[in-house]
Structures are given as structure tokens and as C-alpha cells.
C-alpha atoms as a PDB file:
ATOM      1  CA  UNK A   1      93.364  94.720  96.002  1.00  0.00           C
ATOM      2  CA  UNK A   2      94.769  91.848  93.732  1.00  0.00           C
ATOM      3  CA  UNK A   3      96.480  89.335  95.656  1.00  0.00           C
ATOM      4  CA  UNK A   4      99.304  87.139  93.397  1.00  0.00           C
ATOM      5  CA  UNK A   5      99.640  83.973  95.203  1.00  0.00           C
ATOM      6  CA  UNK A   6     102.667  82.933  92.860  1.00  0.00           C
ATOM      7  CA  UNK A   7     105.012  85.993  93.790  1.00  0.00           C
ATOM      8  CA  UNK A   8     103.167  87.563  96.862  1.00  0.00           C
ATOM      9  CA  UNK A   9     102.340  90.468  95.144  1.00  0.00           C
ATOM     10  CA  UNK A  10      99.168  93.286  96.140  1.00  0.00           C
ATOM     11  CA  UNK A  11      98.338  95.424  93.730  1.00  0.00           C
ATOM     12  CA  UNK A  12      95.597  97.383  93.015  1.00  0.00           C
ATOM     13  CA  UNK A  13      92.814  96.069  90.410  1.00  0.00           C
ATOM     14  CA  UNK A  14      93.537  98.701  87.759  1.00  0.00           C
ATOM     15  CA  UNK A  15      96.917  98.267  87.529  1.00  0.00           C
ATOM     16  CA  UNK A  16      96.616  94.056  87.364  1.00  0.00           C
ATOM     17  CA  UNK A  17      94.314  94.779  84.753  1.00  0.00           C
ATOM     18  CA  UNK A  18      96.731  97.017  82.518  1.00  0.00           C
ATOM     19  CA  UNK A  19      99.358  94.755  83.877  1.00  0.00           C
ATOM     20  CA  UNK A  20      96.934  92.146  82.335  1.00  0.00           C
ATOM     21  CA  UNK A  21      96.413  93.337  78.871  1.00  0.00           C
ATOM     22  CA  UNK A  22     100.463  94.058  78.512  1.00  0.00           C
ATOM     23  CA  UNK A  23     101.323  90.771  79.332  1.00  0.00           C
ATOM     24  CA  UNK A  24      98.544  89.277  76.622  1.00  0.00           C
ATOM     25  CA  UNK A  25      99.826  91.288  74.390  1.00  0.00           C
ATOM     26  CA  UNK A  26     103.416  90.138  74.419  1.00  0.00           C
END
């Protein structure tokens, strides 16, 4: 589980990582 110390956020690693690529994209 990803952990996002800026917003408190857990999420799980496959999403972060599509979460990831969508932000680098835009």
C-alpha cells in the first residue's frame, strides 16, 4: 500500500502507478 504523506492518502501500488503516469502526462 502507497502511503501519501502530503494528503494522507493509502492507495494501492497499481493504482499510484496509473495515478503516476496520468499525472506525467498532463
Amino acid at each position: 500500500v502507497f502511503h501519501c504523506d502530503h494528503c494522507g492518502l493509502e492507495i494501492d501500488r497499481d493504482l499510484n502507478a496509473s495515478i503516476n503516469l496520468e499525472q506525467a502526462v498532463s
